[in-house]
Protein backbone atom coordinates (compact mmCIF):
# COMPACT_ATOMS: atom_id res chain seq x y z
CA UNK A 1 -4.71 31.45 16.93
CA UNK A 2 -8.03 30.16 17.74
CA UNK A 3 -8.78 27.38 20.46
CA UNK A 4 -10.84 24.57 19.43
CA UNK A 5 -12.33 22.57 21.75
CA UNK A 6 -13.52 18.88 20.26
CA UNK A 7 -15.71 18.18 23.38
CA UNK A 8 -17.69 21.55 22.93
CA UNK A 9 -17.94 21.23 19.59
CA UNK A 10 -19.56 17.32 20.35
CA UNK A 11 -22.04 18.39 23.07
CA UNK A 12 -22.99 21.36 21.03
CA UNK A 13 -23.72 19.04 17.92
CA UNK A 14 -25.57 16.81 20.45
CA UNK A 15 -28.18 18.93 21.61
CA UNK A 16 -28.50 20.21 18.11
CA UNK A 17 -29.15 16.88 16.06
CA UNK A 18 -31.51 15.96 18.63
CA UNK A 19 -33.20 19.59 18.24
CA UNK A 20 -33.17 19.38 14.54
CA UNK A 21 -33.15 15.84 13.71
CA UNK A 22 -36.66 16.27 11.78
CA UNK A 23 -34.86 18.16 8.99
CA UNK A 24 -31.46 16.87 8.96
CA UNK A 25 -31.87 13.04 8.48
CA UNK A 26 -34.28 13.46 5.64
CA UNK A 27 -31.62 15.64 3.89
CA UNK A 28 -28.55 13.60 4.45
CA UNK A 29 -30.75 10.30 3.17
CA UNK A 30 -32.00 11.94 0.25
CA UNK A 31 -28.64 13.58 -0.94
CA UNK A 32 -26.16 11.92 1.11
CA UNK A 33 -27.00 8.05 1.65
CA UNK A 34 -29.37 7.51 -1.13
CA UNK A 35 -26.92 8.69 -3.99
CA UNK A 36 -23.68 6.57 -2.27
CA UNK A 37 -25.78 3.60 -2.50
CA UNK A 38 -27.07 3.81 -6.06
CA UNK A 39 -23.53 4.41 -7.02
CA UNK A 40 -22.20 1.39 -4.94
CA UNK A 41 -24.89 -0.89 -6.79
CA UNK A 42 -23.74 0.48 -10.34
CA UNK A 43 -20.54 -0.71 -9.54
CA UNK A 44 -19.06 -3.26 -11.87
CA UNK A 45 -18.31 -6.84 -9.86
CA UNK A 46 -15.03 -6.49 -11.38
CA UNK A 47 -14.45 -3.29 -10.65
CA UNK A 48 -15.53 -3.53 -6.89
CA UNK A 49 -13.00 -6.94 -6.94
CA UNK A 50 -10.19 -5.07 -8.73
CA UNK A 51 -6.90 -5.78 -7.19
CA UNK A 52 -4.09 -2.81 -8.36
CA UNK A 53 -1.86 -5.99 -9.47
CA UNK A 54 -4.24 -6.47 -12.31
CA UNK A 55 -4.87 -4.91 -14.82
CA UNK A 56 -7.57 -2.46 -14.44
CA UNK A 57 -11.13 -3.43 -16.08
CA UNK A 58 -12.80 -1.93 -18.72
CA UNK A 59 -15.80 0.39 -17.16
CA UNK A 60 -18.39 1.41 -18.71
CA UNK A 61 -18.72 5.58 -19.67
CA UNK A 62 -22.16 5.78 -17.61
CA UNK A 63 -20.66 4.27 -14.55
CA UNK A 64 -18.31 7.17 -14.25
CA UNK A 65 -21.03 9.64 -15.07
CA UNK A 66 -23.29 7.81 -12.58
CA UNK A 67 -20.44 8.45 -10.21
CA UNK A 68 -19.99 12.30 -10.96
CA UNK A 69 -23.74 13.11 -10.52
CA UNK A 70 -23.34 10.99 -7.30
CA UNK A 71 -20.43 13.16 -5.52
CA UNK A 72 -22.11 16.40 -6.88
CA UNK A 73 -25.39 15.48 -5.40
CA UNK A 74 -23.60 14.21 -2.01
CA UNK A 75 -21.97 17.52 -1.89
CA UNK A 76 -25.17 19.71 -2.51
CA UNK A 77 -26.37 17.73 0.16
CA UNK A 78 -23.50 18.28 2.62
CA UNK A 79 -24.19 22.10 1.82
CA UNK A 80 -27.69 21.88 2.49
CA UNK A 81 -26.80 20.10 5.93
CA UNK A 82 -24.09 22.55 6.49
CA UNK A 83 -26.91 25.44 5.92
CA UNK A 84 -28.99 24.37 8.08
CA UNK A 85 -26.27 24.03 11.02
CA UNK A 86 -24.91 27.60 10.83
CA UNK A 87 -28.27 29.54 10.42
CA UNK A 88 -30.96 28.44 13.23
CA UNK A 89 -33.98 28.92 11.63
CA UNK A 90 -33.57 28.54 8.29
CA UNK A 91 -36.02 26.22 6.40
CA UNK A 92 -35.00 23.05 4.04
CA UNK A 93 -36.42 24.59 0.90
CA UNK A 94 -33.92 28.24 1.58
CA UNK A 95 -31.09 25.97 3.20
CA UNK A 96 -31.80 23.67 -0.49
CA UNK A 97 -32.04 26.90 -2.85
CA UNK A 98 -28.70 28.59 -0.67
CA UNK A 99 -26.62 25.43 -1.50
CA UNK A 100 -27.65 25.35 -5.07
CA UNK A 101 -26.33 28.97 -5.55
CA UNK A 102 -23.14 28.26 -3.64
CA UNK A 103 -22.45 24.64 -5.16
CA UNK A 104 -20.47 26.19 -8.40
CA UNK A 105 -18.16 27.90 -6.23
CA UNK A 106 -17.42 24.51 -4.09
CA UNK A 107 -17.27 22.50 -7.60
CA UNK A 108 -14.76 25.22 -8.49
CA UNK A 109 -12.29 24.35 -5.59
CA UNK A 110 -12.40 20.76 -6.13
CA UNK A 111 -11.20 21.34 -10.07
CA UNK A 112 -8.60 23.94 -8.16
CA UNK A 113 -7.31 21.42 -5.70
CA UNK A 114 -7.48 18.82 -8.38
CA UNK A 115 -5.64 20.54 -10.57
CA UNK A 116 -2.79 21.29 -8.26
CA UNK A 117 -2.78 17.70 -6.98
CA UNK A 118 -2.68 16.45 -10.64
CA UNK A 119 0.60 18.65 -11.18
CA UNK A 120 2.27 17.41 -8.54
CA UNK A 121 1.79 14.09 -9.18
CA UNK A 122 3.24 14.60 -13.17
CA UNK A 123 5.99 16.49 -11.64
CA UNK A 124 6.58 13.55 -9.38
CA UNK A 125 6.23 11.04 -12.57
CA UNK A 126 8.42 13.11 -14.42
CA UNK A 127 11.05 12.89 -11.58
CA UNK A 128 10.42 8.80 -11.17
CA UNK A 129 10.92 8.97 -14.97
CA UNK A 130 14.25 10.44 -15.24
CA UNK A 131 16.06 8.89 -12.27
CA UNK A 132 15.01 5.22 -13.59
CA UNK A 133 16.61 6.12 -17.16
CA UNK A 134 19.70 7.21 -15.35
CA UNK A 135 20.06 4.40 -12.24
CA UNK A 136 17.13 1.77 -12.49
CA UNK A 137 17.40 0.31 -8.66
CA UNK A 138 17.63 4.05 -7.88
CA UNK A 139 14.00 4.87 -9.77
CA UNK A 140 12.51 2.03 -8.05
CA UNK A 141 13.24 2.96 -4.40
CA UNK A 142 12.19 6.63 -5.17
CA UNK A 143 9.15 5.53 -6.42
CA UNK A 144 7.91 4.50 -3.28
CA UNK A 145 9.45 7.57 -1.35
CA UNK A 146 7.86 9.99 -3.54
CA UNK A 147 4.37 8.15 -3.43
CA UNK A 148 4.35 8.01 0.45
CA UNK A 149 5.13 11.50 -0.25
CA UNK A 150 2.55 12.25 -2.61
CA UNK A 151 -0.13 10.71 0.00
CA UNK A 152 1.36 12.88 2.81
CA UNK A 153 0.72 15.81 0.97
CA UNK A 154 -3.18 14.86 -0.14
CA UNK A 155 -3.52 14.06 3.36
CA UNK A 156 -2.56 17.56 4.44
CA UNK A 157 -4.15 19.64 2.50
CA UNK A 158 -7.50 17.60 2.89
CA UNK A 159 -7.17 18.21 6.30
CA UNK A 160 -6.08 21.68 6.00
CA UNK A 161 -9.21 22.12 3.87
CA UNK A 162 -11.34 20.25 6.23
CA UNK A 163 -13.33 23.78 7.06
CA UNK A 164 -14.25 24.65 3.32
CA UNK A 165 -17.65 23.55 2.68
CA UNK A 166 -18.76 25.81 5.79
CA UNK A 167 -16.62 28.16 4.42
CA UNK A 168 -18.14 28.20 1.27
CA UNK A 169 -21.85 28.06 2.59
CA UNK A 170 -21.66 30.41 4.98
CA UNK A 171 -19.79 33.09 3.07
CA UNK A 172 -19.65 35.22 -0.43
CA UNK A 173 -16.14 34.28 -1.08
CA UNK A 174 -15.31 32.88 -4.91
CA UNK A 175 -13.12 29.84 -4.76
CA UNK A 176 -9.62 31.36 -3.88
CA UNK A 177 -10.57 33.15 -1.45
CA UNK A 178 -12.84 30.73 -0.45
CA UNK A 179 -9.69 28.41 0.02
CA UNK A 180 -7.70 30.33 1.38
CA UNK A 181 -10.31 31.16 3.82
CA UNK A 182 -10.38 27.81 5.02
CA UNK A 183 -6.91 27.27 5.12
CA UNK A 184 -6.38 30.11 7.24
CA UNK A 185 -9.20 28.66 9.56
CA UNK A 186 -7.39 25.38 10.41
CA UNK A 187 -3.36 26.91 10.79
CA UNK A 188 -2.43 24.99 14.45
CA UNK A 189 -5.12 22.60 14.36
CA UNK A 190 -3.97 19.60 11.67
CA UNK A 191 -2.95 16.99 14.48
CA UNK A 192 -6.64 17.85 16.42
CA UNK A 193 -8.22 17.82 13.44
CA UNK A 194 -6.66 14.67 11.82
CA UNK A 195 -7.41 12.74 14.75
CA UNK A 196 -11.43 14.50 14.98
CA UNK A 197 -11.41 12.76 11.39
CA UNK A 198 -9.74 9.74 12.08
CA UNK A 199 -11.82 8.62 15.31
CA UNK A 200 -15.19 9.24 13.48
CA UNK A 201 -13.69 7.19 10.29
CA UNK A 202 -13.15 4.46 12.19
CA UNK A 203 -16.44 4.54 14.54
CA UNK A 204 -18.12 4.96 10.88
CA UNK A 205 -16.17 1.89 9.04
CA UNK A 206 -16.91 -0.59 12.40
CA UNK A 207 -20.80 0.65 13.05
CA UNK A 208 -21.37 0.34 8.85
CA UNK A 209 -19.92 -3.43 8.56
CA UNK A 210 -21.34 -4.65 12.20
CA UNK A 211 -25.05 -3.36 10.76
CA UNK A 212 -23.92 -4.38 7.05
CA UNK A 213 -22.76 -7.83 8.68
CA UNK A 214 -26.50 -8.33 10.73
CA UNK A 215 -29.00 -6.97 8.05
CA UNK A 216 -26.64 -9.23 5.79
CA UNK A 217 -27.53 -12.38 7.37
CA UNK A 218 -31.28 -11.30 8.00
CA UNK A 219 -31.41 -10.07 4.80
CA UNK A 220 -29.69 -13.15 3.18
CA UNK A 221 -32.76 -15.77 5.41
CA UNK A 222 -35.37 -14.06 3.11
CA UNK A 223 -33.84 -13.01 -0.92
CA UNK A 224 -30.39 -15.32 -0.89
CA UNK A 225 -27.21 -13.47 -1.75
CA UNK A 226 -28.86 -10.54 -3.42
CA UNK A 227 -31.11 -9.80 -0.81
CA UNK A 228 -28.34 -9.67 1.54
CA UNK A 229 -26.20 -7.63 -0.31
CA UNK A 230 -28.79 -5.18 -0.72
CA UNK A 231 -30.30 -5.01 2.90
CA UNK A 232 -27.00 -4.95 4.34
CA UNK A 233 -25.79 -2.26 1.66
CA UNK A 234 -28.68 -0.26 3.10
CA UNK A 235 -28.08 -1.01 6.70
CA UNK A 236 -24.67 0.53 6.00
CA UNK A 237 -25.53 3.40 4.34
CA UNK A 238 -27.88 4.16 7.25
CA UNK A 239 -25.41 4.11 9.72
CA UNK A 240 -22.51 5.86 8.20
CA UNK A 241 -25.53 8.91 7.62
CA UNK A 242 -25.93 9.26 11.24
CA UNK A 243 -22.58 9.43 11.79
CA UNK A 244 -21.66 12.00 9.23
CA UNK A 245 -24.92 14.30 10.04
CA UNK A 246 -22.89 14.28 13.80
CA UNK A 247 -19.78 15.04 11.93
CA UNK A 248 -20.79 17.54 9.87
CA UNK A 249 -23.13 19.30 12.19
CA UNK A 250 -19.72 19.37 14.41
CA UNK A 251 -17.48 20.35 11.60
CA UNK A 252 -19.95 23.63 11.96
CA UNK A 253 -19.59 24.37 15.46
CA UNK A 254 -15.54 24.05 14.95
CA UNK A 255 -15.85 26.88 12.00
CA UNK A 256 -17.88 29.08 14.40
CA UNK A 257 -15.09 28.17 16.79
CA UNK A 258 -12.41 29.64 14.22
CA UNK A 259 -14.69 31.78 12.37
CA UNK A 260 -15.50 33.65 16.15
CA UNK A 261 -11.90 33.60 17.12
């Protein structure tokens, strides 16, 4: 089994944002923070308020297009990031034409693991379904088991997958073997990598809403409401870039960890 070492994989990513920071930041806010934020102003006001005890509002069809074209493009970004961490010297415009060619083959594990995910959870309904015809109180309980269930197992295998997209990238592999590639890669390294994913999370979430909370108010003193919205929208977006460029660009030196092991 391979030994990953978080701290390496942090200095490493360190000295190599600060190296190439000239090619990475314009990448991630073109195709990383720009998309999220044109999304997160499409977003229906009552969508963005929608509470699961309600019922859920009626959405537009271009909202959820707007959406789509949003993830793809933030994933063709994370690719072209992802490029340029595992091959020094590459340029943007071969890193940009690489992650185009290998994009299909990254869209075609998400419909995989979709797909899979999607079965499980109709199995589960099916399950839900039966036991509340036969004992009601019975049905009810299980539901909640069997959702906390559901969420354990999305949790896993996101985490277990956490080494695709370099996978994919850096490879030739079509999407099964590009999967199992990746899952291979992280066998003995879900509670490290779980808590790699959950410390950055939460450094992201409380660096995003302090600078969404100060560029709020400053933005609020000069355009009202809307102008703080928007400045501190962008404020956020700004920081939760930098943090994922240090992510991903150590998400790359963990895969050259495994890959080299």
């Amino acid at each position: 089994m391979a030994v990953m070492s978080i701290g390496k994989a942090w200095e490493e990513a360190v000295a190599f944002v600060a190296r190439e920071r000239s090619l990475l930041f314009p990448v991630a806010l073109l195709f990383v923070a720009l998309p999220g934020l044109v999304v997160q102003e499409m977003t229906p006001p009552e969508l963005a308020g929608w509470n699961m005890k309600d019922a859920f509002p009626a959405v537009p069809p271009s909202f959820w297009l707007a959406m789509l074209l949003g993830v793809i493009l933030i994933w063709f970004g994370s690719l072209t990031l992802f490029a340029l961490a595992l091959r020094p010297g590459i340029s943007v415009h071969e890193a940009l034409r690489l992650s185009l060619a290998r994009l299909p083959v990254l869209l075609g594990t998400a419909l995989v693991v979709a797909g899979l995910l999607s079965a499980a959870v109709l199995a589960v309904a099916i399950i839900v379904v039966a036991l509340t015809l036969v004992a009601k109180p019975l049905g009810a309980a299980l539901t909640m088991l069997l959702g906390v269930a559901v969420g354990g197992i999305m949790l896993f295998a996101s985490v277990r997958l956490l080494l695709l997209n370099p996978v994919v990238i850096d490879g030739s592999e079509g999407v099964m073997a590009s999967l199992r590639h990746s899952w291979a890669l992280t066998r003995g390294h879900f509670w490290r990598l779980l808590g790699f994913i959950l410390i950055l999370t939460l450094l992201s979430a409380i660096a995003g809403s302090a600078a969404q909370a100060i560029f709020g108010v400053i933005g609020g003193l000069a355009g009202g409401p809307d102008g703080a919205r928007l400045t501190g929208g962008i404020a956020a977006a700004a920081v939760s870039t930098v943090v994922q460029v240090y992510m991903l660009v150590m998400l790359a030196r963990l895969y050259r960890q495994a890959e080299g092991a």
